[in-house]
PDB file of N, CA and C in Angstrom:
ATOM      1  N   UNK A   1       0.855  -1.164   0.000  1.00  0.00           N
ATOM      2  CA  UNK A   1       0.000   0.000   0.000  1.00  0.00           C
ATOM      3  C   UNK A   1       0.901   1.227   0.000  1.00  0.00           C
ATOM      4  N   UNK A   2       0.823   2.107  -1.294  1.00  0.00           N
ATOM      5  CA  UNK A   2       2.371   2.650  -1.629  1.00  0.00           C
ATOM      6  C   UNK A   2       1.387   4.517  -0.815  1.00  0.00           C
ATOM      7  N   UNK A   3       0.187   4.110  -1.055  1.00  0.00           N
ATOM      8  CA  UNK A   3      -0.618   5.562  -0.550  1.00  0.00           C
ATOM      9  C   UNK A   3      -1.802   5.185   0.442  1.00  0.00           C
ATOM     10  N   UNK A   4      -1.933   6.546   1.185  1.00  0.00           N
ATOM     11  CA  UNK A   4      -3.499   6.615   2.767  1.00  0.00           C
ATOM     12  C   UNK A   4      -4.391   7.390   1.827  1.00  0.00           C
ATOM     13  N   UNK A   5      -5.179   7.559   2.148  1.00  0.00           N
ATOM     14  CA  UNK A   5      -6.369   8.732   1.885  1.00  0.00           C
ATOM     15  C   UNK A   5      -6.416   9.334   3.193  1.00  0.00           C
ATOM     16  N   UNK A   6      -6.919  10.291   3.285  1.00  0.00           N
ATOM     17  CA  UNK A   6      -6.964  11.427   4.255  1.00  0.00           C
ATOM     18  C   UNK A   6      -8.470  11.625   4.951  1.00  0.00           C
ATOM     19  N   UNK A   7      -8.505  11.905   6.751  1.00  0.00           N
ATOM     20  CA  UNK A   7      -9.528  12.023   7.232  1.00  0.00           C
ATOM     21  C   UNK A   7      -9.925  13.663   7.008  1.00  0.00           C
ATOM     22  N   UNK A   8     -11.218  13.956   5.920  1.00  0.00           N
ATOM     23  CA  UNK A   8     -11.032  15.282   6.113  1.00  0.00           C
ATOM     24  C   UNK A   8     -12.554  15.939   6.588  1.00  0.00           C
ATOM     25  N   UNK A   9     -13.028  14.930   7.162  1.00  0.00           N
ATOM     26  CA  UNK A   9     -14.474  14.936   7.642  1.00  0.00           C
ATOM     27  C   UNK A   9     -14.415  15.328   9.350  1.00  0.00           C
ATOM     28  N   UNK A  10     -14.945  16.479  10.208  1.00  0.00           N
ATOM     29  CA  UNK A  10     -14.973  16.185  11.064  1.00  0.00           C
ATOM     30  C   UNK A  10     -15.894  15.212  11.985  1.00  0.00           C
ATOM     31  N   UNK A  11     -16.646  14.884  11.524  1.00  0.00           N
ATOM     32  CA  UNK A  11     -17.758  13.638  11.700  1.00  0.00           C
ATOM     33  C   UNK A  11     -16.960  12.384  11.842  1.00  0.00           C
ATOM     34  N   UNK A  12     -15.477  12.094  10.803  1.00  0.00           N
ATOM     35  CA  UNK A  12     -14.969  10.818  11.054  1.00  0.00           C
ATOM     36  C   UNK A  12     -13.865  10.802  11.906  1.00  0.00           C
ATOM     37  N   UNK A  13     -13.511  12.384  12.596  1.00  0.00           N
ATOM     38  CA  UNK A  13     -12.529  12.307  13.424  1.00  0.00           C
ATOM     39  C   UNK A  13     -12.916  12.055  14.936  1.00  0.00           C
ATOM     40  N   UNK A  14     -14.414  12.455  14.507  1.00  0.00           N
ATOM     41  CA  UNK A  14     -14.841  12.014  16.094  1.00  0.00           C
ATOM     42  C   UNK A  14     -15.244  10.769  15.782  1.00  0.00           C
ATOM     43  N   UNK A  15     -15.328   9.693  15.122  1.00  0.00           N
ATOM     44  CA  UNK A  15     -15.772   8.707  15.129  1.00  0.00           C
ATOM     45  C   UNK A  15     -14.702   7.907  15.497  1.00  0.00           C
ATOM     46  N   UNK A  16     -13.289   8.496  15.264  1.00  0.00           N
ATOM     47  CA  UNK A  16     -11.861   7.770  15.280  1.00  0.00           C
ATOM     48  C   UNK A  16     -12.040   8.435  17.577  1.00  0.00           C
ATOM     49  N   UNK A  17     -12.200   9.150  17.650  1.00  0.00           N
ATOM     50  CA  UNK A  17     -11.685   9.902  18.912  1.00  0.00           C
ATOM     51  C   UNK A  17     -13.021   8.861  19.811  1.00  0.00           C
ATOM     52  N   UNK A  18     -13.848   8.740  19.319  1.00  0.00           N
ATOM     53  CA  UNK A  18     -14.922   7.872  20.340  1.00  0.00           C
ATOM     54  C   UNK A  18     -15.326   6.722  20.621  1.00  0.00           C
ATOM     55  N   UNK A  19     -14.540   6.255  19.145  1.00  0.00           N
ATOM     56  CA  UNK A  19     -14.573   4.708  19.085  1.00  0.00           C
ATOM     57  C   UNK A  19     -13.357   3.697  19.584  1.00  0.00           C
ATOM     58  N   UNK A  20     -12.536   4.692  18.761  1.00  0.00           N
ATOM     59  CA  UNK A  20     -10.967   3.971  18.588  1.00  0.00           C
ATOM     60  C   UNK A  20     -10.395   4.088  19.905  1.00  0.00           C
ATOM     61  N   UNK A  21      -9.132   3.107  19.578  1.00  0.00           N
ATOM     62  CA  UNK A  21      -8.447   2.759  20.615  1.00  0.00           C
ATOM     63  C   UNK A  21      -7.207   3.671  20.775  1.00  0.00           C
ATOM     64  N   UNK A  22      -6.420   4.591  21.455  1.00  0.00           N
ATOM     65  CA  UNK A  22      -5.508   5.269  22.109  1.00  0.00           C
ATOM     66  C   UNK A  22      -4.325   4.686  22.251  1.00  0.00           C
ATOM     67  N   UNK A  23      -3.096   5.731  22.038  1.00  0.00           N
ATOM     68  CA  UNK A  23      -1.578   5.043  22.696  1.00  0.00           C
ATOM     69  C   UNK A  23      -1.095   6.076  22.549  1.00  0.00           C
ATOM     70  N   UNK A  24      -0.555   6.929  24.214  1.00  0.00           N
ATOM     71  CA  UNK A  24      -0.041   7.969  24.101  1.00  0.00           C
ATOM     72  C   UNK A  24       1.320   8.276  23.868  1.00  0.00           C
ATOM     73  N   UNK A  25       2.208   8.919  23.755  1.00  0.00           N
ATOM     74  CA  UNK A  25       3.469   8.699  23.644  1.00  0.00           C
ATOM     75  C   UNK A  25       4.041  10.559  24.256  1.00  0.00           C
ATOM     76  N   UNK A  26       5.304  10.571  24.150  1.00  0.00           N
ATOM     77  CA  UNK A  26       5.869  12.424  24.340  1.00  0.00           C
ATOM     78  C   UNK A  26       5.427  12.829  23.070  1.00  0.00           C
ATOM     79  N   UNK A  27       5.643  12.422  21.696  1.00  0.00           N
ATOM     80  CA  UNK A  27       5.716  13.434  20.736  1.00  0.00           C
ATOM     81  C   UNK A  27       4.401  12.952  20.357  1.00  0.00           C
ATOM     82  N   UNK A  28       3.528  12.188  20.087  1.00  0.00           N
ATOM     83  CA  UNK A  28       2.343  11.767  19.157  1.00  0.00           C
ATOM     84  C   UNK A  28       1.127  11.108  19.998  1.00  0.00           C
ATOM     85  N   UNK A  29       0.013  11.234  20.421  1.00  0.00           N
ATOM     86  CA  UNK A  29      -1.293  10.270  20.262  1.00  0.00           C
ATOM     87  C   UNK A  29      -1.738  10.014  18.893  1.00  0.00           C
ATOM     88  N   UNK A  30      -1.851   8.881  19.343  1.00  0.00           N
ATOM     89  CA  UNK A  30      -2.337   7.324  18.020  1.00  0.00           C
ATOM     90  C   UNK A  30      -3.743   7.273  18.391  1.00  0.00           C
ATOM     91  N   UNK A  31      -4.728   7.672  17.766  1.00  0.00           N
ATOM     92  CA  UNK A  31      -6.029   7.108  17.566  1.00  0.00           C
ATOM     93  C   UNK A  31      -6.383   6.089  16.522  1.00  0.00           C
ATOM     94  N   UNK A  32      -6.850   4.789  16.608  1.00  0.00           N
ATOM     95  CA  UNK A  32      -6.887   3.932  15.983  1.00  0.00           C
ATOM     96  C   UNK A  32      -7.959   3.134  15.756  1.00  0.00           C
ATOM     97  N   UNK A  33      -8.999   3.100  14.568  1.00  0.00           N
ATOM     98  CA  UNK A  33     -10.094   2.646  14.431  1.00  0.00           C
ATOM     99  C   UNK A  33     -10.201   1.433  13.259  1.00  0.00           C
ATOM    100  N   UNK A  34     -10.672   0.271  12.842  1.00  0.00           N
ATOM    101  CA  UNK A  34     -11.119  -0.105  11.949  1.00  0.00           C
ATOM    102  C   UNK A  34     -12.027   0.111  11.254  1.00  0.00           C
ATOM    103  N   UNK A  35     -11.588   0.158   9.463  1.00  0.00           N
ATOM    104  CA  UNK A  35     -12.665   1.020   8.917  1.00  0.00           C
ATOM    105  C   UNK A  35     -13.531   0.338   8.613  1.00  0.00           C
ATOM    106  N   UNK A  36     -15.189   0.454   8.516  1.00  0.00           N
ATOM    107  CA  UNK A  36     -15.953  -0.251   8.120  1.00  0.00           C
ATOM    108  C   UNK A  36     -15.732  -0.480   6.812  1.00  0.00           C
ATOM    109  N   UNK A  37     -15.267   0.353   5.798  1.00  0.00           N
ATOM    110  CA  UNK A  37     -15.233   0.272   4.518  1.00  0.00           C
ATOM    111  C   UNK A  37     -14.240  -0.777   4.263  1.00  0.00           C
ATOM    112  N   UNK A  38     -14.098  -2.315   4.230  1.00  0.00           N
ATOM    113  CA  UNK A  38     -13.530  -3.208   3.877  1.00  0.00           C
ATOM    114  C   UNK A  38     -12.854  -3.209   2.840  1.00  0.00           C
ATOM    115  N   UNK A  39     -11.365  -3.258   2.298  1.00  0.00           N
ATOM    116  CA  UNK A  39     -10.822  -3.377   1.115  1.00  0.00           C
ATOM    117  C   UNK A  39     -10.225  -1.607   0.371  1.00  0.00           C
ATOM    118  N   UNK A  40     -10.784  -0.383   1.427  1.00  0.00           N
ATOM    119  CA  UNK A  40     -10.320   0.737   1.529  1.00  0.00           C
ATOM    120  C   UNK A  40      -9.293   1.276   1.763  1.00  0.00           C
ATOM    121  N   UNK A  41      -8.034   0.500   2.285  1.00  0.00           N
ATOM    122  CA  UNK A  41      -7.070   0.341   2.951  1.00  0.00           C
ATOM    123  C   UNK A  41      -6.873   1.704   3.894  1.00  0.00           C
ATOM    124  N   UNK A  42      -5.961   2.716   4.591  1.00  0.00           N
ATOM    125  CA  UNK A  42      -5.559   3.032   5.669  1.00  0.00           C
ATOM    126  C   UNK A  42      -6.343   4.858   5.231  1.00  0.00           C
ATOM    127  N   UNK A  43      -6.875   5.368   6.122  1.00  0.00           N
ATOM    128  CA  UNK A  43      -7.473   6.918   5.609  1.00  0.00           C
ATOM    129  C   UNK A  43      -6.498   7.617   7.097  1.00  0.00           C
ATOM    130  N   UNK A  44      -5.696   8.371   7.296  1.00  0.00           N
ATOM    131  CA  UNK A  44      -4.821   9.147   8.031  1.00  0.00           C
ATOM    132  C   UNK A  44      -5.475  10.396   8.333  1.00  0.00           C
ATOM    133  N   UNK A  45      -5.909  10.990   9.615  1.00  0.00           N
ATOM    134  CA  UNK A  45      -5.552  12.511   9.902  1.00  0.00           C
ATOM    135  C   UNK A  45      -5.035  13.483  10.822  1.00  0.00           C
ATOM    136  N   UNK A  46      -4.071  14.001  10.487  1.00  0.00           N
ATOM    137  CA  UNK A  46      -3.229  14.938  11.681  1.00  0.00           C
ATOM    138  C   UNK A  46      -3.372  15.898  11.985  1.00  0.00           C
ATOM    139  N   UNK A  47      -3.966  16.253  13.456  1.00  0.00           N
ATOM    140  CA  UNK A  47      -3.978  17.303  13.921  1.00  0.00           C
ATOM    141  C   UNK A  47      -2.975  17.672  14.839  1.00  0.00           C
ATOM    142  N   UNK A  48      -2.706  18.885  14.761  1.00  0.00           N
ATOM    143  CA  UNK A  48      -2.381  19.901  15.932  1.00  0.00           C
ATOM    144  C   UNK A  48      -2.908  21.182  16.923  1.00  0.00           C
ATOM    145  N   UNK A  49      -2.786  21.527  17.567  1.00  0.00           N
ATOM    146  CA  UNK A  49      -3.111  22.332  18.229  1.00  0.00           C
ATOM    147  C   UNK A  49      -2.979  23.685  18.459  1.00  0.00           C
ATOM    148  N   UNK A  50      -3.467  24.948  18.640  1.00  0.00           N
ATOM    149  CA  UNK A  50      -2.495  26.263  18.942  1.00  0.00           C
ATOM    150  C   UNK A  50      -1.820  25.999  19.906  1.00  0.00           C
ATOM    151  N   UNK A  51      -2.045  25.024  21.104  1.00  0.00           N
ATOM    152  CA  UNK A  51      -0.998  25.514  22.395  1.00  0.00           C
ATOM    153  C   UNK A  51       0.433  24.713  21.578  1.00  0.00           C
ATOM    154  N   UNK A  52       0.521  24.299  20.438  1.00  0.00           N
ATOM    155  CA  UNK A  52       1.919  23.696  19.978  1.00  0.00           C
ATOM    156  C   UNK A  52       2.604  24.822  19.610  1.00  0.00           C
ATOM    157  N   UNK A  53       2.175  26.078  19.253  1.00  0.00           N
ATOM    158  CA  UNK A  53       2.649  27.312  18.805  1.00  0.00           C
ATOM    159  C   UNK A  53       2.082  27.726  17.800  1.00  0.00           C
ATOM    160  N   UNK A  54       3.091  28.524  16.842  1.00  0.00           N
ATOM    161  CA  UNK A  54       2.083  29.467  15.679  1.00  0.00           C
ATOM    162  C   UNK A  54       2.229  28.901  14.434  1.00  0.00           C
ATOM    163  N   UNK A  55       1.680  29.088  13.487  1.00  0.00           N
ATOM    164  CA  UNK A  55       1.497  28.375  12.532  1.00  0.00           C
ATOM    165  C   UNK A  55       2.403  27.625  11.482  1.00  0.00           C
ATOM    166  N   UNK A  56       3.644  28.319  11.573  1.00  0.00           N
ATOM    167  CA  UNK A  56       4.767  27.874  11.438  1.00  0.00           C
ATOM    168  C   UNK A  56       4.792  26.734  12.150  1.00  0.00           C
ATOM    169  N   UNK A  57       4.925  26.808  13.709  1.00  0.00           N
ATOM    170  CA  UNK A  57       5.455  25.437  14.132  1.00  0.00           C
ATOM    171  C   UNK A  57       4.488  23.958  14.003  1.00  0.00           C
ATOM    172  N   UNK A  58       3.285  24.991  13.740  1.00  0.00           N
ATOM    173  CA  UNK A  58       2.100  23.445  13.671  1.00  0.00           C
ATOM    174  C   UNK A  58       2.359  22.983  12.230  1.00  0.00           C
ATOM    175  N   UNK A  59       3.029  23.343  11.662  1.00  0.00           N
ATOM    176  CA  UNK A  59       3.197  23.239  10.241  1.00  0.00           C
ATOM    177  C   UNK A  59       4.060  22.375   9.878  1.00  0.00           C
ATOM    178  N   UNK A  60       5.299  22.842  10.739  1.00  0.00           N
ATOM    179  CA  UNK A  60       6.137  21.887  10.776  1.00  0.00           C
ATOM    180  C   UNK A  60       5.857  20.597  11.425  1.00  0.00           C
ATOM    181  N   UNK A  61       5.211  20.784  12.492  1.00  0.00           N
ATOM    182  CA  UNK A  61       4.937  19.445  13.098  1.00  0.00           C
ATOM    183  C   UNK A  61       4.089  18.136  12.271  1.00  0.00           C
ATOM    184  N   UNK A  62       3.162  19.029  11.794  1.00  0.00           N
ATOM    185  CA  UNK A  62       1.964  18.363  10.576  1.00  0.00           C
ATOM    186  C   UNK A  62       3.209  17.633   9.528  1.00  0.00           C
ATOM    187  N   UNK A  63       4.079  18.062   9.075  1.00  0.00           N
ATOM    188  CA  UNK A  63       5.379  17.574   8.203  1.00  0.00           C
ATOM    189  C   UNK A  63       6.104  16.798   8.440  1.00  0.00           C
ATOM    190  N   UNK A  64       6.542  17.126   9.450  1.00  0.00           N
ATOM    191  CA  UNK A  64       7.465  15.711  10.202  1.00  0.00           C
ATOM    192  C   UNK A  64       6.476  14.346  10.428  1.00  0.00           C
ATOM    193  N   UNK A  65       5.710  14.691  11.254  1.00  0.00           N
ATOM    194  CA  UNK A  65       4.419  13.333  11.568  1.00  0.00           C
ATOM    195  C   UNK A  65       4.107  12.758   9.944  1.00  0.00           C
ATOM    196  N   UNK A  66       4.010  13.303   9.076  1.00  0.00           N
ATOM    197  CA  UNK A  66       3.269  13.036   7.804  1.00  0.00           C
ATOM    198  C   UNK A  66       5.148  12.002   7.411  1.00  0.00           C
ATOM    199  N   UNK A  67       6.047  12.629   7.027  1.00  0.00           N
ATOM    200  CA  UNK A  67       7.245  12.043   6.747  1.00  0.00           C
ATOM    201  C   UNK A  67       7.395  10.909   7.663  1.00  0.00           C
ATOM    202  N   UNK A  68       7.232  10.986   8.956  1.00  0.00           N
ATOM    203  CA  UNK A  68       7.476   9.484   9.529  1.00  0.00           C
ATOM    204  C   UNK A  68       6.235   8.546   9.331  1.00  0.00           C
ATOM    205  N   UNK A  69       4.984   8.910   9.072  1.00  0.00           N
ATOM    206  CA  UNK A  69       4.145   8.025   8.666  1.00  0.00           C
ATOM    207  C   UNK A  69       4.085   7.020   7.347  1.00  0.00           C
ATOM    208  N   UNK A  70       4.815   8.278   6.336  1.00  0.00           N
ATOM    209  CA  UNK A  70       4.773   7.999   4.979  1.00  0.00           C
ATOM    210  C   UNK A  70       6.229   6.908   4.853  1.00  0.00           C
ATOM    211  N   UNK A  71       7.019   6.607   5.760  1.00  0.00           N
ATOM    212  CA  UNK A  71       7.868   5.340   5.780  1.00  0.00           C
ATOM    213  C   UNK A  71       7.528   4.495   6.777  1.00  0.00           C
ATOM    214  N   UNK A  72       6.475   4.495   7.275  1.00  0.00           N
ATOM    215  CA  UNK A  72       5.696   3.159   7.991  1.00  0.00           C
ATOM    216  C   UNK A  72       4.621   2.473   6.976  1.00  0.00           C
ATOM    217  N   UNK A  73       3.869   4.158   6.380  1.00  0.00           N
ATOM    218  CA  UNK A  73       2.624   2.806   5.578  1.00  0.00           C
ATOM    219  C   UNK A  73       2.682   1.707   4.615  1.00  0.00           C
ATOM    220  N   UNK A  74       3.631   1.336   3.963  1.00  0.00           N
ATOM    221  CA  UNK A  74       4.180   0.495   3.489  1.00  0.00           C
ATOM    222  C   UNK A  74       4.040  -1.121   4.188  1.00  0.00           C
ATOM    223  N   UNK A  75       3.706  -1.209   5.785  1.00  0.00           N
ATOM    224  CA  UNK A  75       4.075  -1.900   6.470  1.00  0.00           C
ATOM    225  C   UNK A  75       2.618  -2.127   7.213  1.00  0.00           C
ATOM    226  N   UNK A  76       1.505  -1.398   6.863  1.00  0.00           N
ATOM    227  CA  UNK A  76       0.228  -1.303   7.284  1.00  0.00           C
ATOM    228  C   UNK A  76      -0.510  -2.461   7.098  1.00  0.00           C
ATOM    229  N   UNK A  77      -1.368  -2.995   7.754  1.00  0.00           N
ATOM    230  CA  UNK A  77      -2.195  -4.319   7.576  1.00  0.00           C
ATOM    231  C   UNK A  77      -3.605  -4.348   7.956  1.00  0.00           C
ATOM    232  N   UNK A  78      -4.226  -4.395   6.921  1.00  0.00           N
ATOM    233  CA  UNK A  78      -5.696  -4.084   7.178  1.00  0.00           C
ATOM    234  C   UNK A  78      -6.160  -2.327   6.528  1.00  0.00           C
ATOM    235  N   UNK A  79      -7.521  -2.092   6.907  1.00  0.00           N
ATOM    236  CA  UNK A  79      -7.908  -1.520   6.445  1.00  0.00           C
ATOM    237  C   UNK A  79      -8.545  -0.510   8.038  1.00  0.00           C
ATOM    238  N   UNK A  80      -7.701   0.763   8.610  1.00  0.00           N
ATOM    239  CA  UNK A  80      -7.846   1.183   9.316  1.00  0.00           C
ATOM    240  C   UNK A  80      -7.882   3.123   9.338  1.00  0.00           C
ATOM    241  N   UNK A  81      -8.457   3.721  10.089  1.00  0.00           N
ATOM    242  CA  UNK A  81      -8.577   4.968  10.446  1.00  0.00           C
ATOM    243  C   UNK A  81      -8.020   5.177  11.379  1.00  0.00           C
ATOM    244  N   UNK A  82      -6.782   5.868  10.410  1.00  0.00           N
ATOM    245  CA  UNK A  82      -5.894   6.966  11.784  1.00  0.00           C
ATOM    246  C   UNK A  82      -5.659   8.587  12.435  1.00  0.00           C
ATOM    247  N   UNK A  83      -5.997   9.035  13.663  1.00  0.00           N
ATOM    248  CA  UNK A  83      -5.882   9.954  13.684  1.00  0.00           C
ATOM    249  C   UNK A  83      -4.566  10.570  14.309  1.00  0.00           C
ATOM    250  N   UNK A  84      -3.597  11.145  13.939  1.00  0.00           N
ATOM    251  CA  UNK A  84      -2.597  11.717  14.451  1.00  0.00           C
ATOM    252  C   UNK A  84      -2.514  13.227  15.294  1.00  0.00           C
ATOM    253  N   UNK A  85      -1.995  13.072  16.349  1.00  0.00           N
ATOM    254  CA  UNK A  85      -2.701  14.192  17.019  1.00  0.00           C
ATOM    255  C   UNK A  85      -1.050  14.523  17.802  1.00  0.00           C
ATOM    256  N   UNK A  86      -0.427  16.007  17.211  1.00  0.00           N
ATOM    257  CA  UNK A  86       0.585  15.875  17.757  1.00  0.00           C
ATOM    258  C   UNK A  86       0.821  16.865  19.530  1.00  0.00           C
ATOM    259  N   UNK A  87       1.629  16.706  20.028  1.00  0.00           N
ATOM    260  CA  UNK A  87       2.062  17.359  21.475  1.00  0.00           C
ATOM    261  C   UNK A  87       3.183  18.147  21.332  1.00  0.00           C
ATOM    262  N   UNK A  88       3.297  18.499  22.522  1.00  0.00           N
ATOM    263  CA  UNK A  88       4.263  19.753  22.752  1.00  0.00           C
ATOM    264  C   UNK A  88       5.226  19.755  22.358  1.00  0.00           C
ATOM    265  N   UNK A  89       6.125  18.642  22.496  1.00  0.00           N
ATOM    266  CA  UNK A  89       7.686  17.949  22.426  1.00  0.00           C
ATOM    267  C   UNK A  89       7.711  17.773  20.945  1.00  0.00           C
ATOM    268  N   UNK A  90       6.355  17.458  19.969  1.00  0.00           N
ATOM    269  CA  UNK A  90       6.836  17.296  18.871  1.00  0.00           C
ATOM    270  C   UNK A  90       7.788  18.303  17.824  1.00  0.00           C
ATOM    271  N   UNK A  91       7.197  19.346  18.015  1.00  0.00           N
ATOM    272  CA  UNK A  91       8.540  20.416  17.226  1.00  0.00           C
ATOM    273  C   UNK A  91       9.340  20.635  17.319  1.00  0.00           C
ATOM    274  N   UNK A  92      10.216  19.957  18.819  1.00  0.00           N
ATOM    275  CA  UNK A  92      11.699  19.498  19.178  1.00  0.00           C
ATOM    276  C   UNK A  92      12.226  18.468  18.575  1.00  0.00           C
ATOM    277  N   UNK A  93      11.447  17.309  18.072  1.00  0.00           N
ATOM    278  CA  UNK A  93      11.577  15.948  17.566  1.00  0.00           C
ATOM    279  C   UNK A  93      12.387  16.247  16.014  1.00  0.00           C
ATOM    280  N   UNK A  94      12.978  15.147  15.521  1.00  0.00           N
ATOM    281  CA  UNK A  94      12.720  14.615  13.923  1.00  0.00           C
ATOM    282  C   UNK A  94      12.116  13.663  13.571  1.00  0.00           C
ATOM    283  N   UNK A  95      11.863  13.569  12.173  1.00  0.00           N
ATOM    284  CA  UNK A  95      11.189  12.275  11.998  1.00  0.00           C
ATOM    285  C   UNK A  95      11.646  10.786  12.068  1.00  0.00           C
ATOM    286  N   UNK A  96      12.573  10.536  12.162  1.00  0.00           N
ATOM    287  CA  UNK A  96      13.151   9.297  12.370  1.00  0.00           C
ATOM    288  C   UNK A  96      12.579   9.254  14.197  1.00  0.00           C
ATOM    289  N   UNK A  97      13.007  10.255  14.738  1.00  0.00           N
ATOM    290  CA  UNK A  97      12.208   9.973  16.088  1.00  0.00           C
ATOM    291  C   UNK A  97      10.716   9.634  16.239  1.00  0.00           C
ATOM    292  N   UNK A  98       9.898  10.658  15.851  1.00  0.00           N
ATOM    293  CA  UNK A  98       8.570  10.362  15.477  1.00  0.00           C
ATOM    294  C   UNK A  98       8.192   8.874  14.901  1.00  0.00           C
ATOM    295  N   UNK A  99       9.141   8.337  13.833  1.00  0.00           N
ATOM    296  CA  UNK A  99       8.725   7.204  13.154  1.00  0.00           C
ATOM    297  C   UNK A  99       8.897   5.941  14.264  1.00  0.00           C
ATOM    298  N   UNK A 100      10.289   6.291  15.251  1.00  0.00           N
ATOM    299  CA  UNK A 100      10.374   5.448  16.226  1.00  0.00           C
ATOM    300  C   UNK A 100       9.290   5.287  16.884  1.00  0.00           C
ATOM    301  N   UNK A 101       8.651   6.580  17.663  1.00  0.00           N
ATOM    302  CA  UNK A 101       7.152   6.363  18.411  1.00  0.00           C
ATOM    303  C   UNK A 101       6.285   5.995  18.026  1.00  0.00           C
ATOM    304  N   UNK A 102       6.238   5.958  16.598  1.00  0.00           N
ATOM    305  CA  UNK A 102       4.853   5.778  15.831  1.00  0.00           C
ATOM    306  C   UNK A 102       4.658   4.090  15.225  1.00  0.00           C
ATOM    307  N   UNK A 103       6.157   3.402  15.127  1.00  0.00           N
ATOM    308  CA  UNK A 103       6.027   2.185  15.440  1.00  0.00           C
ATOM    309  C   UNK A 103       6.094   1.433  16.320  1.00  0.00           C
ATOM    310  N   UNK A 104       6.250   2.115  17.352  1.00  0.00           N
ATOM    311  CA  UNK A 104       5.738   1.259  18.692  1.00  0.00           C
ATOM    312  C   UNK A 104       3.977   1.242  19.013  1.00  0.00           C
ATOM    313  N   UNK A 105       3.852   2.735  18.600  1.00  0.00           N
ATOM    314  CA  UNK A 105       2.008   2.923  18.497  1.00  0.00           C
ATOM    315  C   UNK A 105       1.377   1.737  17.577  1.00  0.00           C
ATOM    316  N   UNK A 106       2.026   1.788  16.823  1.00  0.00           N
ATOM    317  CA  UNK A 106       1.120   0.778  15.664  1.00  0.00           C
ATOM    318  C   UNK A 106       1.144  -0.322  15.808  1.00  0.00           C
ATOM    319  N   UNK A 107       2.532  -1.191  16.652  1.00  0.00           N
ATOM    320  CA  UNK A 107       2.763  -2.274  16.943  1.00  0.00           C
ATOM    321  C   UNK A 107       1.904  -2.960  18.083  1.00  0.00           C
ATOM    322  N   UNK A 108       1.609  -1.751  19.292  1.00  0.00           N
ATOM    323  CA  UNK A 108       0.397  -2.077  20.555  1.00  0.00           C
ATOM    324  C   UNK A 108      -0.610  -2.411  19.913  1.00  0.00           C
ATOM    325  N   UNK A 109      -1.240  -1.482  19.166  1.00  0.00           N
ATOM    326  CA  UNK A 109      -2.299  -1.337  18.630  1.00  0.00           C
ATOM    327  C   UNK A 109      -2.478  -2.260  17.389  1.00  0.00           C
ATOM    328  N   UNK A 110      -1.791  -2.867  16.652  1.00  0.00           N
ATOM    329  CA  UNK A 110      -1.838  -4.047  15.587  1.00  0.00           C
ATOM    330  C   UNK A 110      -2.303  -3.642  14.826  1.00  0.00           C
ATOM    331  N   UNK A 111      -1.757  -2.266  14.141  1.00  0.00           N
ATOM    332  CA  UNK A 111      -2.295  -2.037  13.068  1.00  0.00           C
ATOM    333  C   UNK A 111      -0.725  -2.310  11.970  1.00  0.00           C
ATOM    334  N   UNK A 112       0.253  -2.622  12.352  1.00  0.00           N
ATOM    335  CA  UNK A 112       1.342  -3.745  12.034  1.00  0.00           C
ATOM    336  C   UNK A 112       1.604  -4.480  12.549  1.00  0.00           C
ATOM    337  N   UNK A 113       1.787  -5.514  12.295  1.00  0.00           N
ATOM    338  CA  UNK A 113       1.985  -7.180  12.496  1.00  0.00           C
ATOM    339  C   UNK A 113       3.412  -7.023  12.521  1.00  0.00           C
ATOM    340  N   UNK A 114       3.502  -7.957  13.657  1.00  0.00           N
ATOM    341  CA  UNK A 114       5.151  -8.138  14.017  1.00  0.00           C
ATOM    342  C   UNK A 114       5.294  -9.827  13.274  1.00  0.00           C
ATOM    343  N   UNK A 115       6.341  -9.593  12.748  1.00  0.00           N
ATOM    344  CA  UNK A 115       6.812 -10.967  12.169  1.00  0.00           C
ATOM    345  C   UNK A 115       7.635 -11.996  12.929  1.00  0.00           C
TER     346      UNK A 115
END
């Protein structure tokens, strides 16, 4: 799965935030839902916050999270809704860090299969 589609509904972000399952970390919360839409494969969406700073830095943060995601989905299994929701520490981070947290998130949560 070389591409996600994107959550750009707020209706499906609360459906990811009320349904799905959680894994917090310093730089990232993992919201994690299965999609009803069978055979859809993975729909992604990242938010940030103002208390992360000004638009610049949420910007950057939205970039980095997106770059460490975009060398995990490759590795995705099933057909799931993710919401990325970044924290304070993230605009201190890089993405190789981020990608570190974000495969431990995915690994709790089994939305990758450990071999």
């Amino acid at each position: 799965m070389s591409r996600c589609d994107t959550l750009k509904l707020n209706t499906e972000f609360h459906r990811v935030y009320a349904r799905g399952k959680s894994i917090p970390s310093q730089a990232v919360v993992t919201y994690a839902l299965r999609s009803r839409v069978r055979g859809s494969g993975c729909r992604v969406g990242i938010t940030t916050s103002k208390k992360i700073g000004n638009a610049v830095e949420r910007n950057r943060c939205r970039r980095i999270i997106m770059a460490a995601f975009s060398s995990l989905s490759a590795e995705l299994s099933g057909d799931w809704d993710l919401v990325l929701v970044a924290r304070h520490k993230t605009k201190y981070l890089k993405a190789p860090d981020i990608e570190k947290a974000l495969r431990q998130q995915f690994t709790a949560l089994g939305v990758i299969k450990t071999t």
